[in-house]
N, C-alpha and C. Protein backbone atom coordinates (compact mmCIF):
# COMPACT_ATOMS: atom_id res chain seq x y z
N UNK A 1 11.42 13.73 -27.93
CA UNK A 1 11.34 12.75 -26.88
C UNK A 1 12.37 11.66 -27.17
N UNK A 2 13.17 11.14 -26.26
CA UNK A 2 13.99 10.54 -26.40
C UNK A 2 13.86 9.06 -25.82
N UNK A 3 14.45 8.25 -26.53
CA UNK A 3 14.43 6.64 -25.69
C UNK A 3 15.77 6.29 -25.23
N UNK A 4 15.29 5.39 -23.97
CA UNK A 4 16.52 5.08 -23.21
C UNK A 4 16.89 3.51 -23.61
N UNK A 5 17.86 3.02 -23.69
CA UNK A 5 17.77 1.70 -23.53
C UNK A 5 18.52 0.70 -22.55
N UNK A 6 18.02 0.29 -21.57
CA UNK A 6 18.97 -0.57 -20.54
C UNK A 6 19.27 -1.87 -20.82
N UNK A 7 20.62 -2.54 -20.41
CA UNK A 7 20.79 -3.19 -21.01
C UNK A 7 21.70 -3.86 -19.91
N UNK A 8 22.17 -5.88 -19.71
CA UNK A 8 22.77 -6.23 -19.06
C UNK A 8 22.80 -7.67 -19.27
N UNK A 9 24.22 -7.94 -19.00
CA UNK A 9 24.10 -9.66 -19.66
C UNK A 9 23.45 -10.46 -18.88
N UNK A 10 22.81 -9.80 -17.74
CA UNK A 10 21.74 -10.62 -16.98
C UNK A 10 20.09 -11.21 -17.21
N UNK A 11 20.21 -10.08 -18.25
CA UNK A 11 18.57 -9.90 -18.65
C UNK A 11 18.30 -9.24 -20.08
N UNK A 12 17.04 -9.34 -20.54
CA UNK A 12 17.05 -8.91 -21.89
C UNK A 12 16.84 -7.57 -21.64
N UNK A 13 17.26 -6.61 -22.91
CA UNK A 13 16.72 -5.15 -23.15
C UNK A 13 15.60 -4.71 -22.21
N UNK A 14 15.62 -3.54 -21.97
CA UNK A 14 14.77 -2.95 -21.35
C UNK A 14 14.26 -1.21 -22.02
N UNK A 15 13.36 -1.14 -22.79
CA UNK A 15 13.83 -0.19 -23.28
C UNK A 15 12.56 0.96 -22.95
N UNK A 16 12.54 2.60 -22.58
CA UNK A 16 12.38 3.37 -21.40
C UNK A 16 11.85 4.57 -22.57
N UNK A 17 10.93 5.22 -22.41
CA UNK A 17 10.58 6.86 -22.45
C UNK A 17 11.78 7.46 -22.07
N UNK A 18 12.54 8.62 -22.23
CA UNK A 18 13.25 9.23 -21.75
C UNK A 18 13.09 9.87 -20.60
N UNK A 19 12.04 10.40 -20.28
CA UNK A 19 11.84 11.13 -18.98
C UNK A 19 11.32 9.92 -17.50
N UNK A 20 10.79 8.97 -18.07
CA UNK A 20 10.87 8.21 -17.25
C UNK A 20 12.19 7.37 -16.86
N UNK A 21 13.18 7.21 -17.57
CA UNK A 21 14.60 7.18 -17.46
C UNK A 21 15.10 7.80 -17.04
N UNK A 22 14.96 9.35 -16.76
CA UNK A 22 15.54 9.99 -15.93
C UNK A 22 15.01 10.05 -14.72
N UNK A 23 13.93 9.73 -14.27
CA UNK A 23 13.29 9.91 -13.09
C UNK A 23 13.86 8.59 -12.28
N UNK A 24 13.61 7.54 -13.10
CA UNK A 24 14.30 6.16 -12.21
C UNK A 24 15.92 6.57 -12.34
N UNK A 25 16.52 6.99 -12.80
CA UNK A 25 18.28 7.44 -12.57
C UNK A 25 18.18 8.45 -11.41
N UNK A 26 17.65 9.55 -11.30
CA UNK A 26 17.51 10.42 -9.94
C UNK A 26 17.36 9.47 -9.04
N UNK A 27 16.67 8.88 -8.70
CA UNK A 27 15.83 7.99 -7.66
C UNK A 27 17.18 7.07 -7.38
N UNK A 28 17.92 6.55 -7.86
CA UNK A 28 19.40 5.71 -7.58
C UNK A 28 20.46 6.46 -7.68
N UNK A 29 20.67 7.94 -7.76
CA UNK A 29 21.61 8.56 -7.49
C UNK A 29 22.59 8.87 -8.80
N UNK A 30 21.87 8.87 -10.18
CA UNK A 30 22.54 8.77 -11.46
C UNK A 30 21.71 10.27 -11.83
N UNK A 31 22.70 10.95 -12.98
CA UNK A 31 21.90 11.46 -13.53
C UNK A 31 21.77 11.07 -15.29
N UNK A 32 21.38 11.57 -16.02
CA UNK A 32 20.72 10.92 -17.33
C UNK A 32 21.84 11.71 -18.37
N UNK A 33 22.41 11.05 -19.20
CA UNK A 33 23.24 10.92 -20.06
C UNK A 33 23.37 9.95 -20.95
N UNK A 34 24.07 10.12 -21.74
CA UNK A 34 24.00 9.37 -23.32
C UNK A 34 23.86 8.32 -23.12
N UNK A 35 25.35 8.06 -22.17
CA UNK A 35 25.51 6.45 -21.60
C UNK A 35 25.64 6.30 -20.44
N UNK A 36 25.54 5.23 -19.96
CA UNK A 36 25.66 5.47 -18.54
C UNK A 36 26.44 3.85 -18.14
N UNK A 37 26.80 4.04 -17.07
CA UNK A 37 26.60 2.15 -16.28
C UNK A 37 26.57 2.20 -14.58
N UNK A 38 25.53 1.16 -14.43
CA UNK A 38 25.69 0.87 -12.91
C UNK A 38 26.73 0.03 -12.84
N UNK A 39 28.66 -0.30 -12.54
CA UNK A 39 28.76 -1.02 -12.02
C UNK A 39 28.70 -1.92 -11.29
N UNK A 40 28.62 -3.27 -11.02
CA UNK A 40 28.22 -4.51 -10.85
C UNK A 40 28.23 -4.42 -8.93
N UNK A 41 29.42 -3.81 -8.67
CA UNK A 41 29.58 -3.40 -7.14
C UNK A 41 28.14 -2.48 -6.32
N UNK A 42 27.98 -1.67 -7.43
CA UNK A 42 27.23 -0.47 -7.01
C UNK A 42 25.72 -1.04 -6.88
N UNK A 43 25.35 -2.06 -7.58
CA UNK A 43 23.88 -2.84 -8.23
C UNK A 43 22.96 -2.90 -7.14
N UNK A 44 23.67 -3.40 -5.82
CA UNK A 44 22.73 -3.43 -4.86
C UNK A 44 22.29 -1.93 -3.98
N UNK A 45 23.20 -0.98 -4.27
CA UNK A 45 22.60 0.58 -3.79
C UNK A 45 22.11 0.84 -4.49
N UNK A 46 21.96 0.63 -5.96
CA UNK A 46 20.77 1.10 -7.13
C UNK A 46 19.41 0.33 -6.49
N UNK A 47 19.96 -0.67 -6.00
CA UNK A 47 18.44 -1.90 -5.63
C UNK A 47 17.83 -0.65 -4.26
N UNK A 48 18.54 -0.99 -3.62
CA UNK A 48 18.09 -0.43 -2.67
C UNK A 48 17.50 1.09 -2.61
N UNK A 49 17.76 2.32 -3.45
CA UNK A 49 17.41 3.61 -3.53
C UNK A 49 15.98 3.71 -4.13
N UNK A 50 16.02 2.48 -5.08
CA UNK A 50 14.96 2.56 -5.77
C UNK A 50 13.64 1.90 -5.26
N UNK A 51 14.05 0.67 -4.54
CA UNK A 51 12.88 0.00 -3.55
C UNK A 51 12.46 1.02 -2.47
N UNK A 52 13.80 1.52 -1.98
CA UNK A 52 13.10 2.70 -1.16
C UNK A 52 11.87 3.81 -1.70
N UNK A 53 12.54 4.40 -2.34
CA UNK A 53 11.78 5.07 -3.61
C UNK A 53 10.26 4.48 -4.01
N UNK A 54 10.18 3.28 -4.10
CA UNK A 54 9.14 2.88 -4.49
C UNK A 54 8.36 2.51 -3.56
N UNK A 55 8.72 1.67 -2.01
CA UNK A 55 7.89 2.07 -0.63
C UNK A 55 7.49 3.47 -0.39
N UNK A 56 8.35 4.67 -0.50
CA UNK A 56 7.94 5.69 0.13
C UNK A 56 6.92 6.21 -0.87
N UNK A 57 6.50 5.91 -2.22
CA UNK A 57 5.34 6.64 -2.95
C UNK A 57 4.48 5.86 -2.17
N UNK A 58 4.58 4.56 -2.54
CA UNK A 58 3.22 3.58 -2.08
C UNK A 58 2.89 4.14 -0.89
N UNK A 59 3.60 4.50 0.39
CA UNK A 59 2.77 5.05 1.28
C UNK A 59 1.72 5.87 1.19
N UNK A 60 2.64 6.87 0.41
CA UNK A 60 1.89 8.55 0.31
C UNK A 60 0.82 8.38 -0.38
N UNK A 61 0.84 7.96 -1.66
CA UNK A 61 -0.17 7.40 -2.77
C UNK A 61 -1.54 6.76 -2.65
N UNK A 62 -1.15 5.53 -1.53
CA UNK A 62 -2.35 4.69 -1.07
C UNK A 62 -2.98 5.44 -0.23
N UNK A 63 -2.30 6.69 0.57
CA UNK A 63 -3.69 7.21 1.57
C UNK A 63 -4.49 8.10 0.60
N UNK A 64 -3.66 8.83 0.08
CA UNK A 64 -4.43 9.99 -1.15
C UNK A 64 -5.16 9.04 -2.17
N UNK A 65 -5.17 8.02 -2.91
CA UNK A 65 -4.98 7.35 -3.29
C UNK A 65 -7.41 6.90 -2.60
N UNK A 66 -6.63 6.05 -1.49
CA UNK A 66 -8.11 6.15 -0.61
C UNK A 66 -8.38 7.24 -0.03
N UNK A 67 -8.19 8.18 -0.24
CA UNK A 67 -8.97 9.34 -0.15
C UNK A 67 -10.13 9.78 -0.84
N UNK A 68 -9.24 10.27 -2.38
CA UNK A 68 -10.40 10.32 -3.07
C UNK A 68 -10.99 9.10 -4.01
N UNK A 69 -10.70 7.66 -3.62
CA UNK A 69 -11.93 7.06 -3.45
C UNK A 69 -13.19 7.20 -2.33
N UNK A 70 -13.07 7.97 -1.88
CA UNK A 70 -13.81 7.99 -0.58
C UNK A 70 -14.70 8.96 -0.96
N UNK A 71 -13.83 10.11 -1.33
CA UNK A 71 -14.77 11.21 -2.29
C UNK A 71 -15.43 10.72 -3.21
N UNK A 72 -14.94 9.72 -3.97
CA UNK A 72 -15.92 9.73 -5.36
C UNK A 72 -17.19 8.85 -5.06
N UNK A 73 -17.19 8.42 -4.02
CA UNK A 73 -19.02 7.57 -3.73
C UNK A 73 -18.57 6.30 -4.89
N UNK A 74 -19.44 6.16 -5.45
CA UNK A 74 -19.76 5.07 -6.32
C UNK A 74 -18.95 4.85 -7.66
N UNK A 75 -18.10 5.68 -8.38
CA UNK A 75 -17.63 5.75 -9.03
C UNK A 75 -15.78 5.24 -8.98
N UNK A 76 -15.84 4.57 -9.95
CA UNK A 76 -14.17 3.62 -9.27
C UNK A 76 -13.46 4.56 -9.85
N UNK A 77 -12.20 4.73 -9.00
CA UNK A 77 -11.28 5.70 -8.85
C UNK A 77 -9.80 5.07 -8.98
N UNK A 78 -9.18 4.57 -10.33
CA UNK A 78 -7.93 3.70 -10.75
C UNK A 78 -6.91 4.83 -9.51
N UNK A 79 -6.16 4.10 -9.50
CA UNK A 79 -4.92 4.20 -8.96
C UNK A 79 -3.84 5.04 -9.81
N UNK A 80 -2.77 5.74 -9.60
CA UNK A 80 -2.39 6.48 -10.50
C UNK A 80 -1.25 5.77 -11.05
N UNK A 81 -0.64 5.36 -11.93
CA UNK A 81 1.05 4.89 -12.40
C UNK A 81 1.59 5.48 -11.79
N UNK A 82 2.46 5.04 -11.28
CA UNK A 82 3.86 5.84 -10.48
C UNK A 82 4.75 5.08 -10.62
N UNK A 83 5.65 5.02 -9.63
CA UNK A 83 7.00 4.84 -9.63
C UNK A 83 7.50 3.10 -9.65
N UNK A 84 6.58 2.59 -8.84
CA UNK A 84 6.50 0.97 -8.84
C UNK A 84 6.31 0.66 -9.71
N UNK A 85 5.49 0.93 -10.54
CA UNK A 85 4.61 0.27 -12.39
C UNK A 85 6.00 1.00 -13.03
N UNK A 86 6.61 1.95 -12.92
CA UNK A 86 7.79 2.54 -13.93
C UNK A 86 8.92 1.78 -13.61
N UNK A 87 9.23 1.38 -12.37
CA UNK A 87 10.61 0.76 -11.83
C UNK A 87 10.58 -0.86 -11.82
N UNK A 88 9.34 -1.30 -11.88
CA UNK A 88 9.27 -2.38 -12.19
C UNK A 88 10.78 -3.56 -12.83
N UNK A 89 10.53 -3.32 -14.14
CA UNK A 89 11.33 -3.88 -15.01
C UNK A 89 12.95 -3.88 -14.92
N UNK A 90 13.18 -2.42 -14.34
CA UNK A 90 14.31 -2.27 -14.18
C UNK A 90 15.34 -2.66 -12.64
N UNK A 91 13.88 -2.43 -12.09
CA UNK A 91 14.50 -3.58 -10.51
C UNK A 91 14.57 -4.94 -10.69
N UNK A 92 13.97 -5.33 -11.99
CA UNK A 92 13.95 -6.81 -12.23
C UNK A 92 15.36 -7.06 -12.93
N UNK A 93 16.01 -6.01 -13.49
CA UNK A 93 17.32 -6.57 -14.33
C UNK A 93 18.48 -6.34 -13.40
N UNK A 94 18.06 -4.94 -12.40
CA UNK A 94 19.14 -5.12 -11.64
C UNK A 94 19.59 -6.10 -10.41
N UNK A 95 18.31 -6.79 -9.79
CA UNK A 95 18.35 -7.70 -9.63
C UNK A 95 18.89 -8.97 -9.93
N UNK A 96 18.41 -9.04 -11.02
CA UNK A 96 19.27 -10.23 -11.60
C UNK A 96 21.02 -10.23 -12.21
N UNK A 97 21.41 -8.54 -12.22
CA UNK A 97 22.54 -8.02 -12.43
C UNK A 97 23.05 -8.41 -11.04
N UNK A 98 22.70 -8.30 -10.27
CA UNK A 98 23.08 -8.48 -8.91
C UNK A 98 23.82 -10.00 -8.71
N UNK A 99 22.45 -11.21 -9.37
CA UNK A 99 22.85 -12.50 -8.81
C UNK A 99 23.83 -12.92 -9.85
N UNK A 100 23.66 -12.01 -10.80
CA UNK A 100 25.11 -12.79 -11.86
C UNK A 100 26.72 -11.99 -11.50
N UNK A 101 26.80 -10.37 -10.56
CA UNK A 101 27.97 -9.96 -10.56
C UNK A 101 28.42 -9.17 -11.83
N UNK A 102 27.00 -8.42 -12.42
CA UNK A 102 27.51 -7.91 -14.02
C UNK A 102 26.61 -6.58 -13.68
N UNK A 103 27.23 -5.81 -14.53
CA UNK A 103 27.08 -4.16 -14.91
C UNK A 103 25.74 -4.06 -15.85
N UNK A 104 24.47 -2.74 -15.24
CA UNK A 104 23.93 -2.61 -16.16
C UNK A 104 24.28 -1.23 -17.04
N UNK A 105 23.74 -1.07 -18.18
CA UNK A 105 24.24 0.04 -18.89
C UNK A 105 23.00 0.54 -19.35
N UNK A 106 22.90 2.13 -20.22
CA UNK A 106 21.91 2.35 -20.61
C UNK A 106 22.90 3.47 -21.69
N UNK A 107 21.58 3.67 -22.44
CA UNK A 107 22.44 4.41 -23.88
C UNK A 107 21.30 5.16 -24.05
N UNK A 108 21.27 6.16 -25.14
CA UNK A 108 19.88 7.28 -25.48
C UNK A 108 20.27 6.52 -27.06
């Protein structure tokens, strides 16, 4: 199992499971390699693929989601981790990569 680490003079370390690093790189149009960088230009189509990305689970999620709460009667039924709780952190650096005009990078 491998670790990812993101990184940007906007924000501190961010550092990733490997497979969940690759799943948020699919989701913005990257694929997963040693090293990588979002250029500083590119920051806001990473923003954007991935917010998308993360509306379109929440849709699907929250009906299934209240579904089988509905099934389970009385018994509380958590919500599953997905893509929002994983992308979190990293929409937060590219973001802020965004308002400074700087590149994020990531390394294994």
């Amino acid at each position: 199992m491998s670790i990812v680490v993101f990184r940007s003079r906007a924000a501190g370390e961010i550092v990733m499971m490997g497979d969940t690093a690759e799943q948020l790189l699919a989701l913005i149009g990257r694929s997963m390699a040693e090293r990588g960088v979002i250029p500083a230009d590119q920051v806001a189509d990473a923003i954007e693929r991935l917010t998308g990305a993360v509306e379109q689970e929440r849709n699907l999620v929250g009906t299934r989601w209240a579904d089988a709460a509905a099934e389970d009667g009385d018994r509380p039924v958590e919500p599953p981790v997905g893509v929002a709780q994983r992308a979190f952190p990293l929409l937060a650096m590219l973001r802020a990569a965004q308002r400074s005009g700087v590149d994020v990078t990531w390394g294994v």
